[in-house]
N, C-alpha and C. Protein backbone atom coordinates (compact mmCIF):
# COMPACT_ATOMS: atom_id res chain seq x y z
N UNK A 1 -87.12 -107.47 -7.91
CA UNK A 1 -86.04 -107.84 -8.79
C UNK A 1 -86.55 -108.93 -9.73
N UNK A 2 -86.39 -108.82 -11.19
CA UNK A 2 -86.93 -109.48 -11.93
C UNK A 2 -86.46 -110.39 -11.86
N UNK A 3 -84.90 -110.51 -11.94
CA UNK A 3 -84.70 -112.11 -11.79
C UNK A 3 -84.60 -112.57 -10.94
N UNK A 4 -84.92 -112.67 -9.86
CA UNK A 4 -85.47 -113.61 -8.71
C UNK A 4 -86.40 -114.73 -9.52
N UNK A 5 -87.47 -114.06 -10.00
CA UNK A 5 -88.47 -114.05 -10.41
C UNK A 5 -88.41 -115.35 -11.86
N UNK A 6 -86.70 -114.98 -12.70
CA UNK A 6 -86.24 -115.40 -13.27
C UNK A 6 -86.23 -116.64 -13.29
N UNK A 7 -85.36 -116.36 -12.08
CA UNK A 7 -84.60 -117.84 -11.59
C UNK A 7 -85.29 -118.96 -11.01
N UNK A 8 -86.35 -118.33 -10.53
CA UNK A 8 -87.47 -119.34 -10.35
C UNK A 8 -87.98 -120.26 -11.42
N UNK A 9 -88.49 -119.39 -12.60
CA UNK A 9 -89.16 -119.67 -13.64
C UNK A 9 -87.54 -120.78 -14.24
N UNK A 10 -86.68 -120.85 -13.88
CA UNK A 10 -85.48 -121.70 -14.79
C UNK A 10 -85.67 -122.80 -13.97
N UNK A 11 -85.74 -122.82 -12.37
CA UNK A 11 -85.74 -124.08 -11.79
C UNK A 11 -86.80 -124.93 -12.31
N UNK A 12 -88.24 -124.53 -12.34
CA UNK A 12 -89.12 -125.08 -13.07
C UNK A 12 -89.50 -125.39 -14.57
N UNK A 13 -88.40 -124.83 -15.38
CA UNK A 13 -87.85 -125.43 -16.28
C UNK A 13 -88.51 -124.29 -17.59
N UNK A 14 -89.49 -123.29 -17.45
CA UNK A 14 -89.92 -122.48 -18.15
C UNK A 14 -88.80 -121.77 -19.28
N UNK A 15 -87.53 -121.96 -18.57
CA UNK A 15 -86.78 -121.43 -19.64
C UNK A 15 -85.43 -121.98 -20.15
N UNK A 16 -84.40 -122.21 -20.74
CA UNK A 16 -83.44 -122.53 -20.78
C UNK A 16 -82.75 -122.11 -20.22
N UNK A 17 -81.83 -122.69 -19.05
CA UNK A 17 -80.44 -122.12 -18.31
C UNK A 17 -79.56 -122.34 -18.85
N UNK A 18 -79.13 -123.28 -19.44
CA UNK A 18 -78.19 -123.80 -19.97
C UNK A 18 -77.39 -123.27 -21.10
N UNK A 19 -78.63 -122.63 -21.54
CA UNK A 19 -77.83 -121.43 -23.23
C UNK A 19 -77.36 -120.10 -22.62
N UNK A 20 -76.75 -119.73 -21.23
CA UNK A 20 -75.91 -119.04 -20.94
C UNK A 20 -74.49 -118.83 -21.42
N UNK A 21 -74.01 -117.61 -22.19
CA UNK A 21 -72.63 -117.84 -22.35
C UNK A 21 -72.11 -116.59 -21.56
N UNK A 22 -70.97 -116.81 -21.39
CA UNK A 22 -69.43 -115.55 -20.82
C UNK A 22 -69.90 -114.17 -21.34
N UNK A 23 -69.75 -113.49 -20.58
CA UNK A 23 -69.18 -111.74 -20.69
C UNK A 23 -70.81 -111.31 -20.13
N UNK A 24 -70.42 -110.27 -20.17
CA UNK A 24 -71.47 -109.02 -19.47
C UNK A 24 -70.99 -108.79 -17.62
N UNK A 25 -72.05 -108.49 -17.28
CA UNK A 25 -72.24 -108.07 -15.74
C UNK A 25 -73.26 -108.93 -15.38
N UNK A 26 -73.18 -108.89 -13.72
CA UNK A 26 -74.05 -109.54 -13.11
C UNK A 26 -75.38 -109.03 -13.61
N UNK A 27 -75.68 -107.69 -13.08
CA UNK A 27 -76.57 -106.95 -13.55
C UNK A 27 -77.45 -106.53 -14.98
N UNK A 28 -76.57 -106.94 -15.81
CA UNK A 28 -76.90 -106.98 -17.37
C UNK A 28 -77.07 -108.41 -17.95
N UNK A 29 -76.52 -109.16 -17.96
CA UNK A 29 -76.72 -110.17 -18.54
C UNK A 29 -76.51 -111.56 -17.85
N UNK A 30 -77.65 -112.23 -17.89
CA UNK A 30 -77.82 -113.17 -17.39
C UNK A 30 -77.87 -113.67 -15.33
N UNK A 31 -78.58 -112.27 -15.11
CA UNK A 31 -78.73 -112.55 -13.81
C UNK A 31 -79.29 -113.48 -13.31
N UNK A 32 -80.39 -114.12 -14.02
CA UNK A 32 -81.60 -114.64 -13.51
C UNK A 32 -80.40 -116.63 -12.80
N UNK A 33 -80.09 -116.75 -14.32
CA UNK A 33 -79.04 -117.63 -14.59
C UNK A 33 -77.60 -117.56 -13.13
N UNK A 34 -77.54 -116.45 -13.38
CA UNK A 34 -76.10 -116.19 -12.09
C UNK A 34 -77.29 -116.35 -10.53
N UNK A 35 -78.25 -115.91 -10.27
CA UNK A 35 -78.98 -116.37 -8.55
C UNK A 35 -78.86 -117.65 -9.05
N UNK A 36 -78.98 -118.50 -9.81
CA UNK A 36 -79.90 -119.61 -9.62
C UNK A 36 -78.59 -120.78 -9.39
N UNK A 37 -76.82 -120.51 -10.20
CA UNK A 37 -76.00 -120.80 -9.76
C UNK A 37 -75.32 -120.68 -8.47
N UNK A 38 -76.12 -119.67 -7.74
CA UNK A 38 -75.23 -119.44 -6.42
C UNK A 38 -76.40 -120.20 -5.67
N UNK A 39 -77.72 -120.33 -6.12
CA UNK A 39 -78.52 -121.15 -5.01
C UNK A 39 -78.17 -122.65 -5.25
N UNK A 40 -77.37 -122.85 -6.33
CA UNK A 40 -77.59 -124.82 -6.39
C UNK A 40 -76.14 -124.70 -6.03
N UNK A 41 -75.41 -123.77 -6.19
CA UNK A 41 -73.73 -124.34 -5.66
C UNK A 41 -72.91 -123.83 -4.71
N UNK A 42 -73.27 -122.60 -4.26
CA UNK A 42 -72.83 -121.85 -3.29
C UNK A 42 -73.68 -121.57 -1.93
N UNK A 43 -74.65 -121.41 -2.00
CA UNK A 43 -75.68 -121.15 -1.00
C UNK A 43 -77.01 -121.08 -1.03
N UNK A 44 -77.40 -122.67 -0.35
CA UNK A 44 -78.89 -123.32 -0.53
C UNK A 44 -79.45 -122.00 0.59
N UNK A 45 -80.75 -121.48 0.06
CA UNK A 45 -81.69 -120.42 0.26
C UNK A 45 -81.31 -119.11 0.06
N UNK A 46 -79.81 -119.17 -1.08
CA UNK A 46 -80.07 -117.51 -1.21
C UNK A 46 -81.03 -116.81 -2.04
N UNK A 47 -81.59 -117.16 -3.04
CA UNK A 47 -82.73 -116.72 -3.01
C UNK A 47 -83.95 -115.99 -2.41
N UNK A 48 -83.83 -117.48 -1.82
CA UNK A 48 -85.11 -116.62 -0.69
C UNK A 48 -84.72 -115.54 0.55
N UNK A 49 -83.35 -115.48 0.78
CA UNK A 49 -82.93 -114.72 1.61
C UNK A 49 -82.61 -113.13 1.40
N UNK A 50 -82.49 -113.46 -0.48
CA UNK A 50 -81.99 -112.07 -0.54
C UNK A 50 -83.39 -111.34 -1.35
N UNK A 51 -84.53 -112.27 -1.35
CA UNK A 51 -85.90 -111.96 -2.07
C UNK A 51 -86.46 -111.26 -0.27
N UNK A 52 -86.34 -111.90 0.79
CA UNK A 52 -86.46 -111.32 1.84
C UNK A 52 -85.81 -110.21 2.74
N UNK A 53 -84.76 -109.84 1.58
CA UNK A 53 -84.01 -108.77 2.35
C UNK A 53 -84.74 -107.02 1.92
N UNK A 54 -84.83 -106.50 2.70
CA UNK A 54 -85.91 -105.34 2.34
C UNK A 54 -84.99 -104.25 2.31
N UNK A 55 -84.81 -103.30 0.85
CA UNK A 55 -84.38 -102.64 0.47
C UNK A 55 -84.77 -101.39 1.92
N UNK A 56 -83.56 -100.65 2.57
CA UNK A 56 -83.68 -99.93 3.53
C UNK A 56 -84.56 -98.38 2.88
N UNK A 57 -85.56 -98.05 3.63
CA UNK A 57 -86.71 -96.91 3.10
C UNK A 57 -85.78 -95.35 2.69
N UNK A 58 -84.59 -95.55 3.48
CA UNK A 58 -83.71 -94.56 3.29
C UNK A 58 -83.41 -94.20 2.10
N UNK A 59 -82.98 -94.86 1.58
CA UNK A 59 -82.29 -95.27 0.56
C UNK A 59 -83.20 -95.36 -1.32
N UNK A 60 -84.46 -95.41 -0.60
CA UNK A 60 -85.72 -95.63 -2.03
C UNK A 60 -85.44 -94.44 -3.28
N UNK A 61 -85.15 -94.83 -4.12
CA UNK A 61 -85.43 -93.50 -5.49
C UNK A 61 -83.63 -93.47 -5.67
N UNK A 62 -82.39 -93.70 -5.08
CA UNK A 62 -81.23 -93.60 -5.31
C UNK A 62 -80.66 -94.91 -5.82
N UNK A 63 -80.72 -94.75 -7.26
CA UNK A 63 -80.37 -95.74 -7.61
C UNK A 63 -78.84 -96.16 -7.29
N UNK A 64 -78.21 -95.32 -7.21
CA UNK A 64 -76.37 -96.32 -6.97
C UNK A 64 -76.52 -96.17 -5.38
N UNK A 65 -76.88 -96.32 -4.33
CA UNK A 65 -77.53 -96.58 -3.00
C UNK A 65 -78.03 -97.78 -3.37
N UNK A 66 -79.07 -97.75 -4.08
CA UNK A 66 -79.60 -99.50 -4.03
C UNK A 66 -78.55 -100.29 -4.92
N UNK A 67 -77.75 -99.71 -5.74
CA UNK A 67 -77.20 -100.94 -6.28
C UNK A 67 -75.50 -101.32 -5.23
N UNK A 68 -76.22 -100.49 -4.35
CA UNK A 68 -74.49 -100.78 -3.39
C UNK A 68 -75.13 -101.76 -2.41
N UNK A 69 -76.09 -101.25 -2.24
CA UNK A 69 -76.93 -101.92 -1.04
C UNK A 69 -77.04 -103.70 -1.80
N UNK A 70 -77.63 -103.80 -3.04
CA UNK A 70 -77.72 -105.06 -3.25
C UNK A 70 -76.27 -105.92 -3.62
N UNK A 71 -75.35 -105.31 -3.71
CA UNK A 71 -73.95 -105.97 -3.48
C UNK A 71 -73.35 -106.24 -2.35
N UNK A 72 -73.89 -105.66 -1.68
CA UNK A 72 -73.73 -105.97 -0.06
C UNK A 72 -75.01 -107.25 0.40
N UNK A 73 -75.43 -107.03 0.06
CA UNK A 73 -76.41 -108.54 0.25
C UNK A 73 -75.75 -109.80 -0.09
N UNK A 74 -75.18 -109.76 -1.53
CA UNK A 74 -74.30 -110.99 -1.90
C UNK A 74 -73.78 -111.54 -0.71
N UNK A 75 -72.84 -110.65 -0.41
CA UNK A 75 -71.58 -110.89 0.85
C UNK A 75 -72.10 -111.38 2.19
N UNK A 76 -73.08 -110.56 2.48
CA UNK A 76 -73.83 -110.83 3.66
C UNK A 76 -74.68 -112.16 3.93
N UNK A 77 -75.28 -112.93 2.63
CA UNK A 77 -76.23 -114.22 2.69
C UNK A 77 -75.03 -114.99 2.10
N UNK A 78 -73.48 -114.57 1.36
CA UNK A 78 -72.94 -115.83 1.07
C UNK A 78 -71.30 -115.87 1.38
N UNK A 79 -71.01 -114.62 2.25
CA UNK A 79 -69.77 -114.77 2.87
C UNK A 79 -68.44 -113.93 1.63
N UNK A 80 -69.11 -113.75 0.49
CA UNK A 80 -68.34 -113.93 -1.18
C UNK A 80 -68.84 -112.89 -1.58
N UNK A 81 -67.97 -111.66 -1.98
CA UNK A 81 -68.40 -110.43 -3.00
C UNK A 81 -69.04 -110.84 -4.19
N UNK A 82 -69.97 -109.93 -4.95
CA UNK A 82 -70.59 -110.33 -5.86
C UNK A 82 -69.41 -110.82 -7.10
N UNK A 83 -69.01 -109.59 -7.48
CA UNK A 83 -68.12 -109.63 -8.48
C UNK A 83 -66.96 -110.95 -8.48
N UNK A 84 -66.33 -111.27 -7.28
CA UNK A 84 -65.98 -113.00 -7.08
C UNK A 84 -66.73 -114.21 -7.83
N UNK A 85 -68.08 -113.79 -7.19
CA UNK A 85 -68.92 -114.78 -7.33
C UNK A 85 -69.43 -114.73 -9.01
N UNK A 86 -69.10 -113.93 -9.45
CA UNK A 86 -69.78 -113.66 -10.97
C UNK A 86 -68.37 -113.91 -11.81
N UNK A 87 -67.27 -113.96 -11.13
CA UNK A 87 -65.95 -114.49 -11.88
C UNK A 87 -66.22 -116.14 -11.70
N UNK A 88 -66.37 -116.56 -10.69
CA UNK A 88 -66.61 -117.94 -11.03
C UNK A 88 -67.60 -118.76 -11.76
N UNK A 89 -68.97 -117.97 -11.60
CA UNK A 89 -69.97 -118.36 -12.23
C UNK A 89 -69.73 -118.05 -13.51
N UNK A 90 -68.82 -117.39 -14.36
CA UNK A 90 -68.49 -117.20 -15.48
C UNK A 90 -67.81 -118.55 -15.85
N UNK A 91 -66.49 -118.30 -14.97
CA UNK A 91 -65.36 -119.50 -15.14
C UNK A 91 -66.28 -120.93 -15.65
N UNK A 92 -67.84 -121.31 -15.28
CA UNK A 92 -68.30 -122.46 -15.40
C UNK A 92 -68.94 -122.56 -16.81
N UNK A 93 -69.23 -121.50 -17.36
CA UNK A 93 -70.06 -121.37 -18.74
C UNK A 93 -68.91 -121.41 -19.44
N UNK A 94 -69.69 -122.00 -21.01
CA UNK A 94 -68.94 -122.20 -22.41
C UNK A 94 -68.77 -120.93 -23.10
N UNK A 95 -67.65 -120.68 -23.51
CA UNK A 95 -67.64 -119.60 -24.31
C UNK A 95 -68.77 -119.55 -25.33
């Protein structure tokens, strides 16, 4: 997942987080930005927890399988559906 990868590169300052604005999807816009809010305010090591969660072999080549599967990860490392969690992390950015 690229933005894992992202969100790393923002903690260390490689990119601007801060010029995030409202609208899109988790998935489309501004993911890297949305992990990196749920690791500083919602749940210290999700990151690394959901960079360690291993896509089930079953499941490889089906893409809406993996994208159910990685919405279920949200919930599972932070208690909070994705789509919740991407209403609030919205609620915090400037239009």
């Amino acid at each position: 997942m690229e933005a894992i990868a992202d969100s790393l590169r923002f903690e260390r300052g490689y990119h601007d987080r801060y010029s995030a604005t409202k609208g899109g999807t988790w998935q489309t816009k501004g993911t890297a930005n949305f992990l990196r809010w749920i690791e500083d305010s919602k749940k210290r090591g999700f990151i690394r927890e959901l960079n360690a969660a291993p896509i089930p072999y079953n499941i490889i080549g089906n893409a809406n399988e993996i994208q159910l599967w990685k919405e279920r990860q949200f919930k599972v490392i932070t208690g909070t559906d994705v789509n919740t969690l991407w209403s609030q992390y919205q609620a915090t950015l400037s239009n």
